[in-house]
Protein backbone atom coordinates (compact mmCIF):
# COMPACT_ATOMS: atom_id res chain seq x y z
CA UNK A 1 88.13 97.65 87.32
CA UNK A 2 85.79 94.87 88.46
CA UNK A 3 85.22 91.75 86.26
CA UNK A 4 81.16 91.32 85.52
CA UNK A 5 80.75 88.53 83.75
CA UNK A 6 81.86 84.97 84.22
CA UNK A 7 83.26 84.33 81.06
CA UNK A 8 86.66 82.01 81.76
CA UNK A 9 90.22 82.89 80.01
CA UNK A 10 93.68 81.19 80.36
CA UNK A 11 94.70 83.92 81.81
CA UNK A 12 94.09 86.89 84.16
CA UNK A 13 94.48 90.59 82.46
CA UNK A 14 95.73 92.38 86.03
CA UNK A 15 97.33 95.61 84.43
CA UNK A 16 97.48 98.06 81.26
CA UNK A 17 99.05 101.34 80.45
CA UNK A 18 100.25 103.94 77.86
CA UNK A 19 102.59 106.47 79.28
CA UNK A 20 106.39 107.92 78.93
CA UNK A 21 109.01 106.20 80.29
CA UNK A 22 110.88 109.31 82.53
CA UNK A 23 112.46 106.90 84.59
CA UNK A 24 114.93 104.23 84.67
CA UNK A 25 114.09 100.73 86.70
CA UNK A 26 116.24 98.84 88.32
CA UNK A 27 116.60 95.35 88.51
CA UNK A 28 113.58 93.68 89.67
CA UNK A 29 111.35 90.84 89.36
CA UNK A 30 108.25 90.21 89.98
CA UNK A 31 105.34 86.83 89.32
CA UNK A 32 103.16 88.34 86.83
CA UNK A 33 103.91 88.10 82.94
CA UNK A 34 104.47 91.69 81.50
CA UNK A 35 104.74 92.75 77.70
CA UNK A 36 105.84 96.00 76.82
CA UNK A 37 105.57 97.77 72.73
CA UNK A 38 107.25 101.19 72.17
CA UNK A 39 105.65 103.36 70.31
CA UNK A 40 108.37 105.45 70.68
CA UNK A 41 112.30 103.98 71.23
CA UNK A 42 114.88 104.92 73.38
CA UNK A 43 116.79 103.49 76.23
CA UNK A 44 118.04 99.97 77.20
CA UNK A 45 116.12 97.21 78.36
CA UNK A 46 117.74 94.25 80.44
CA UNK A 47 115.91 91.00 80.92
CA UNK A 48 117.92 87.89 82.66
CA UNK A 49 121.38 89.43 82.06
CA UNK A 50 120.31 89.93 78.07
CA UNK A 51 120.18 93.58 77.16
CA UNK A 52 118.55 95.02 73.81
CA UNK A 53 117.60 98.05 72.55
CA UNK A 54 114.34 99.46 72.94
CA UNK A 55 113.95 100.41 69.50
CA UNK A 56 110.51 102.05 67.88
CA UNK A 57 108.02 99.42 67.48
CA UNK A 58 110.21 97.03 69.32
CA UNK A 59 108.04 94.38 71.51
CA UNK A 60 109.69 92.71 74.84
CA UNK A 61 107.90 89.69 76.91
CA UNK A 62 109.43 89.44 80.66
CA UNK A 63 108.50 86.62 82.74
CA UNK A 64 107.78 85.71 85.31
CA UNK A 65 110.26 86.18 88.61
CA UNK A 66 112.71 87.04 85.61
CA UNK A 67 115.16 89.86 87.03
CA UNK A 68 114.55 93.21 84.26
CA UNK A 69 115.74 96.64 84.23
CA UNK A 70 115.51 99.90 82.00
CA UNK A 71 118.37 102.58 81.46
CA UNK A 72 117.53 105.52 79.89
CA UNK A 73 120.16 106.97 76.89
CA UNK A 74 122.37 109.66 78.37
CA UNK A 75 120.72 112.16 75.80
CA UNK A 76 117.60 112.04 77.66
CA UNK A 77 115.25 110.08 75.18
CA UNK A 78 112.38 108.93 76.97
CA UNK A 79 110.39 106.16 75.10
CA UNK A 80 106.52 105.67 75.31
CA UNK A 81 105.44 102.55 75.98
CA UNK A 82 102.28 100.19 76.09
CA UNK A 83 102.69 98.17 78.76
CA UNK A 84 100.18 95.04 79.93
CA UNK A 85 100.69 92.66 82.86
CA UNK A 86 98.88 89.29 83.42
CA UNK A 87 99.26 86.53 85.23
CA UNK A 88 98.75 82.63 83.07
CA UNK A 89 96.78 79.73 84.69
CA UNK A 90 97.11 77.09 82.11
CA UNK A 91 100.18 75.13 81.97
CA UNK A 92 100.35 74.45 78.28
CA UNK A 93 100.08 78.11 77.24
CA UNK A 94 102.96 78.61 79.88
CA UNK A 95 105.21 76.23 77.96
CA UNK A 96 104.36 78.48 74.83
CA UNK A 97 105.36 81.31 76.53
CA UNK A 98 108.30 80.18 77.55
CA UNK A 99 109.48 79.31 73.97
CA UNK A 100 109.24 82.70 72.95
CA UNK A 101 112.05 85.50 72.79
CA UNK A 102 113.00 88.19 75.05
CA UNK A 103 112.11 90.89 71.39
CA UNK A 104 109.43 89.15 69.75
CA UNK A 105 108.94 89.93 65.42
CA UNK A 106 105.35 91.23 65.17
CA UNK A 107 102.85 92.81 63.00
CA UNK A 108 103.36 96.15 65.69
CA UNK A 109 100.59 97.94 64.30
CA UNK A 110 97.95 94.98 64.41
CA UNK A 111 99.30 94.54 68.41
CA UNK A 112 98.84 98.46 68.81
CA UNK A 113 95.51 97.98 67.26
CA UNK A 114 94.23 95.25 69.94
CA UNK A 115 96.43 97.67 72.65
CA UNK A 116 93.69 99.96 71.70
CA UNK A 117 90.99 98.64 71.36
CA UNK A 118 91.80 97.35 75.31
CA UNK A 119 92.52 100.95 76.68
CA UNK A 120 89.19 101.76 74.87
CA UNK A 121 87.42 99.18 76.54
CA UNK A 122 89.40 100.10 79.74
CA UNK A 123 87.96 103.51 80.08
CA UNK A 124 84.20 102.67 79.33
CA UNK A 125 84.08 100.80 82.22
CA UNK A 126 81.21 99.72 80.96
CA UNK A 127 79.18 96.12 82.52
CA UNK A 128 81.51 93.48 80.53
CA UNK A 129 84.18 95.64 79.85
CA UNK A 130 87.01 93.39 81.05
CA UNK A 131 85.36 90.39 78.85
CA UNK A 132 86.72 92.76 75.81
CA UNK A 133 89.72 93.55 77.42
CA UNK A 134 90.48 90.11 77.51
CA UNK A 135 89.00 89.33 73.86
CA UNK A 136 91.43 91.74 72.66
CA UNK A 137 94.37 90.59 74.86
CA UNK A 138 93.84 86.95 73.83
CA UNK A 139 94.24 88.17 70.00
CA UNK A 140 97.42 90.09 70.71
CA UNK A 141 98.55 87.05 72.63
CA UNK A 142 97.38 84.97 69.98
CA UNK A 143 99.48 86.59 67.43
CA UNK A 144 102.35 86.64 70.11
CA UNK A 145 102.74 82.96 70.53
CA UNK A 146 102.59 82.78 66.49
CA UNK A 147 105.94 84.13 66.30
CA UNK A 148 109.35 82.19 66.29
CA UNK A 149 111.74 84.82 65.00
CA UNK A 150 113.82 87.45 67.16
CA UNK A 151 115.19 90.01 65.91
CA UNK A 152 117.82 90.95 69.04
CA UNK A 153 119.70 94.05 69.09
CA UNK A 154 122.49 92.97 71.03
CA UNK A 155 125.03 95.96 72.69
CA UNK A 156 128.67 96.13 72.52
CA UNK A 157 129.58 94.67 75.76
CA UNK A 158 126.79 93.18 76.66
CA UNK A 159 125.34 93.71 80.20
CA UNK A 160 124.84 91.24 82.88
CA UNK A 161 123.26 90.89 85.90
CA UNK A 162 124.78 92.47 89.38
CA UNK A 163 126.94 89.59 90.17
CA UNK A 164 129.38 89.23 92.70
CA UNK A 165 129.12 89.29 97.14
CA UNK A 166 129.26 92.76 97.68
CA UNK A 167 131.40 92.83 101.42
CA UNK A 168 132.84 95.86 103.15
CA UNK A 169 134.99 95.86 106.40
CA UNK A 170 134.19 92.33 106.54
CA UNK A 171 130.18 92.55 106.75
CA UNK A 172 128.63 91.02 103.78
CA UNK A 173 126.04 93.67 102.79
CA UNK A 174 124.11 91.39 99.87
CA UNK A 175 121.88 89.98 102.61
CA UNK A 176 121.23 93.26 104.09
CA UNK A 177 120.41 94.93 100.60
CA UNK A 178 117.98 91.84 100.09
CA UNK A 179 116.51 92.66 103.09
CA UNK A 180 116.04 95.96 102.46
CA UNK A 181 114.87 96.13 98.81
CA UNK A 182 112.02 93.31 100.34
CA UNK A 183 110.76 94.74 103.64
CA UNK A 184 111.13 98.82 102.36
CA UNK A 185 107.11 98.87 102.82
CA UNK A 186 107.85 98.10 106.61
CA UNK A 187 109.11 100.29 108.96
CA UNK A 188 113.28 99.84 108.98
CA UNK A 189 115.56 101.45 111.38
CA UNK A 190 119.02 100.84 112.54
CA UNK A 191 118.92 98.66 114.81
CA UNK A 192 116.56 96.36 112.36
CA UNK A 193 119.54 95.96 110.31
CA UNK A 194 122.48 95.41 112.40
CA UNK A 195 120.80 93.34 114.69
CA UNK A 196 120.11 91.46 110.81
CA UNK A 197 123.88 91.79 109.74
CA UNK A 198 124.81 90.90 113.09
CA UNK A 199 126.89 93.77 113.51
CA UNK A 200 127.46 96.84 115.23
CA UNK A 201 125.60 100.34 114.11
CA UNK A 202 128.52 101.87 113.33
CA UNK A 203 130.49 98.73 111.59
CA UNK A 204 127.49 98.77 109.46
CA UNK A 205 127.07 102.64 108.28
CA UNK A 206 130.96 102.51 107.62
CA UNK A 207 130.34 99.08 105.35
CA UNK A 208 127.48 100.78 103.35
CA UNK A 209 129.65 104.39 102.89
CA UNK A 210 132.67 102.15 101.59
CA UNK A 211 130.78 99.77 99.76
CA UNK A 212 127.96 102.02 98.27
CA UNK A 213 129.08 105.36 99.13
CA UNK A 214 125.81 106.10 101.24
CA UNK A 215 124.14 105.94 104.50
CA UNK A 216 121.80 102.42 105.47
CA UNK A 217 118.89 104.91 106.11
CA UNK A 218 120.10 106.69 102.81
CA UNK A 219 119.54 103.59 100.91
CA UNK A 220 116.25 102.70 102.63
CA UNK A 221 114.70 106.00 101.24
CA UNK A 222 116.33 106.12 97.85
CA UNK A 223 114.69 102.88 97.01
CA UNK A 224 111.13 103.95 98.88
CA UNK A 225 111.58 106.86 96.35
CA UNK A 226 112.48 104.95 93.22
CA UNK A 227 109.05 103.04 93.59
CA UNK A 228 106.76 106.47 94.93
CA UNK A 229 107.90 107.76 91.16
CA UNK A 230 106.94 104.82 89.35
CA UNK A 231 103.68 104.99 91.04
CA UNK A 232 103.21 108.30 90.65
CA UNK A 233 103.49 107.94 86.80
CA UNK A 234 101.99 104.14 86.64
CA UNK A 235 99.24 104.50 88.85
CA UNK A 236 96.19 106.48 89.71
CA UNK A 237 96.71 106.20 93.61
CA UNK A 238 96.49 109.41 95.34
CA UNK A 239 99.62 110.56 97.31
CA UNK A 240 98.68 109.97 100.84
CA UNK A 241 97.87 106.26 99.75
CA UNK A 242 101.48 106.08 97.59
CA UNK A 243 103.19 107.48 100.74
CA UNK A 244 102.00 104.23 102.65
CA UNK A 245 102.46 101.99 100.02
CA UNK A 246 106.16 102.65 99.71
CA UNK A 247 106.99 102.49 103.53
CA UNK A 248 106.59 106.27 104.85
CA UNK A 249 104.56 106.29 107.88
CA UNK A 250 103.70 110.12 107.49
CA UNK A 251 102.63 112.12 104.71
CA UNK A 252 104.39 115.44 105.30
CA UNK A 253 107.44 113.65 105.92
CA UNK A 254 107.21 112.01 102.38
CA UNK A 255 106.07 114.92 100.42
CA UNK A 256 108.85 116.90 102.22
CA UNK A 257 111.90 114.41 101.67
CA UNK A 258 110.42 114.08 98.11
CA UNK A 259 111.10 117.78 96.94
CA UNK A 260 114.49 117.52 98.98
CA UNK A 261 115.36 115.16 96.50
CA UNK A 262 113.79 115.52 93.52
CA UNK A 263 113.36 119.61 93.55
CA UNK A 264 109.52 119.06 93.00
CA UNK A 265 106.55 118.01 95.17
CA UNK A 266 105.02 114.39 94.36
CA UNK A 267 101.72 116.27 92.82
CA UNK A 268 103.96 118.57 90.86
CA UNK A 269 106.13 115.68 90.05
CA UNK A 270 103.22 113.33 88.73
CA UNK A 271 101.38 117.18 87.25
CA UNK A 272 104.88 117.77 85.05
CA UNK A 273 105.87 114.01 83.60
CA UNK A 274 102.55 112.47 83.39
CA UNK A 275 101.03 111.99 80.01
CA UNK A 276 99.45 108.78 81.01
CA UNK A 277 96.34 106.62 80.80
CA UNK A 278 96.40 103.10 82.98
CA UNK A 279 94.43 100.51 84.15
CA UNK A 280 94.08 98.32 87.04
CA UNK A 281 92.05 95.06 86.70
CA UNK A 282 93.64 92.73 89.52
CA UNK A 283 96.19 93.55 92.31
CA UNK A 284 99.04 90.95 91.47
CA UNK A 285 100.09 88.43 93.45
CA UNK A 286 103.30 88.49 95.11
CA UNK A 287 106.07 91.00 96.43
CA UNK A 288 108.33 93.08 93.04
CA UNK A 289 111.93 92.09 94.22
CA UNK A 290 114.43 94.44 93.73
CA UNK A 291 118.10 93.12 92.57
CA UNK A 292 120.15 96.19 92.54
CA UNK A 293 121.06 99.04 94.83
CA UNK A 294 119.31 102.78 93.96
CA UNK A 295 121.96 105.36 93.16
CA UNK A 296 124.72 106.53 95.52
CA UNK A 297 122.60 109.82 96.73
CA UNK A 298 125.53 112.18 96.08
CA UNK A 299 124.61 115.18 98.59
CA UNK A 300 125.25 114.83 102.54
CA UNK A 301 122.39 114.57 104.30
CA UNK A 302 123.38 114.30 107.19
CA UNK A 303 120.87 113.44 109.96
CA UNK A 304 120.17 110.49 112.98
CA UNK A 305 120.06 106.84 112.02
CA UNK A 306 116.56 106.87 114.10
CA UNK A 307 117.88 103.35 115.92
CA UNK A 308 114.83 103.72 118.59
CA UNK A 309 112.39 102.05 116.34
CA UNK A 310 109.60 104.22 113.35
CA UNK A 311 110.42 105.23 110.08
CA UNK A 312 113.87 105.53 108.12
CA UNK A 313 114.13 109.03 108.61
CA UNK A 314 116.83 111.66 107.43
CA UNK A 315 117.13 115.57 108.52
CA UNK A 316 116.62 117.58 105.37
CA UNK A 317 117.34 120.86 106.98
């Protein structure tokens, strides 16, 4: 949505969202502000190595470039969420920000009421429209920064972050995962990485299936996955332009890896777990940073490394 007036805030609305969470994140970071409010609980949320429960009418600030994941309960509960990013230019309401709790204690239904009035405002598009979003924004923020208390759910055995050198067969694969989780919107092959690890082709495939119990080209496309499903829920970008935006070079070979995996195509996938309504103001600035390796794919796909340059690529007959 396109800002028309020239009213100035001390901050930049870049983001909003109601939808179901049917996914679970993995540690990332990224230099926006985010807050999220459940409507509805369920799951785990992680932010800096502190982990709380995502209760019902729970309300979670992230920072910025602060590492954050969600796990979903084994029972399947998916929570819905309203979700809005921003980005802060004045340094003093930084400092408040930075004062405040990972689960902030707020009047939830007077946030949910400025939440709506925002998504209102959101789909008028109407000349002016982002003016009230930020009105409304500034009042939930407002009433944010009022509050001192936390009320922290803390779990038995509390979670940190991934911690540790992950090393296989003497390569150390933490730079290569980096380098991976930073560059997947690129085109990766092979060669890319063990000409990065400084390693043979094979000495690297053997580190990753003893250290992570999958292929290098495996990993590439389980985390260019991870994100096509968050934007498929999160976003209103068609699937030719998600394709390209999480590193497949061709269409059909996305939408036909993504229903090898995932049983479903990316329209039926987005058609069957989408019950959302979101809003794009801003892009934000800066690169989301991933901290933690996608799931061990479990099946054998077995298939060439595609070490002469183009896509990550994997034969899913």
């Amino acid at each position: 949505m396109r800002k028309e007036a020239a009213a100035v805030y001390e901050f930049d609305v870049l983001w909003s969202g109601k939808y179901y969470q049917y996914w679970e994140n993995e540690s990332h970071s990224h230099g926006y502000y985010q807050i999220i409010a459940a409507l509805k609980g369920g799951g785990r949320i992680t932010v800096g190595g502190q982990t709380v429960l995502i209760r019902e009418h729970g309300v979670f600030l992230i920072r910025p470039h602060a590492p954050h994941s969600i796990l979903l309960d084994e029972a399947g509960s998916n929570p819905q969420l309203m979700d809005i990013k921003f980005n802060v230019a004045d340094g003093a309401l930084a400092q408040d920000l930075a004062r405040l709790p990972v689960e902030l204690d707020v009047d939830f239904f007077t946030f949910q009421s400025y939440f709506d009035h925002i998504m209102e405002e959101s789909a008028r598009q109407d000349p002016y429209s982002y003016d009230c979003v930020c009105h409304y924004f500034g009042l939930a923020l407002a009433m944010l920064l009022r509050s001192r208390r936390s009320r922290v759910t803390e779990l038995p055995g509390r979670v940190s972050g991934s911690g540790g050198m992950r090393t296989a067969g003497g390569v150390e694969l933490e730079p290569v995962i980096q380098f991976i989780q930073q560059n997947y919107i690129s085109p990766i092959n092979l060669d890319d990485l063990s000409r990065f690890a400084n390693v043979s082709k094979s000495t690297l495939i053997q580190a990753f299936k003893t250290a992570l119990h999958t292929t290098p080209i495996k990993y590439i496309n389980s985390v260019r996955i991870t994100k096509a499903k968050e934007l498929l829920l999160s976003s209103n970008y068609n699937i030719s332009e998600i394709s390209e935006m999480v590193g497949f070079q061709s269409l059909h070979y996305f939408s036909r890896y993504f229903k090898n995996r995932e049983l479903v195509s990316p329209v039926e996938y987005r058609q069957r777990y989408s019950s959302s309504h979101f809003y794009t103001y801003r892009q934000p600035i800066g690169e989301v940073t991933l901290h933690n390796e996608a799931d061990p794919e479990e099946e054998d796909l077995s298939g060439p490394d595609d070490g002469e340059g183009g896509e990550a690529r994997e034969d899913m007959e």
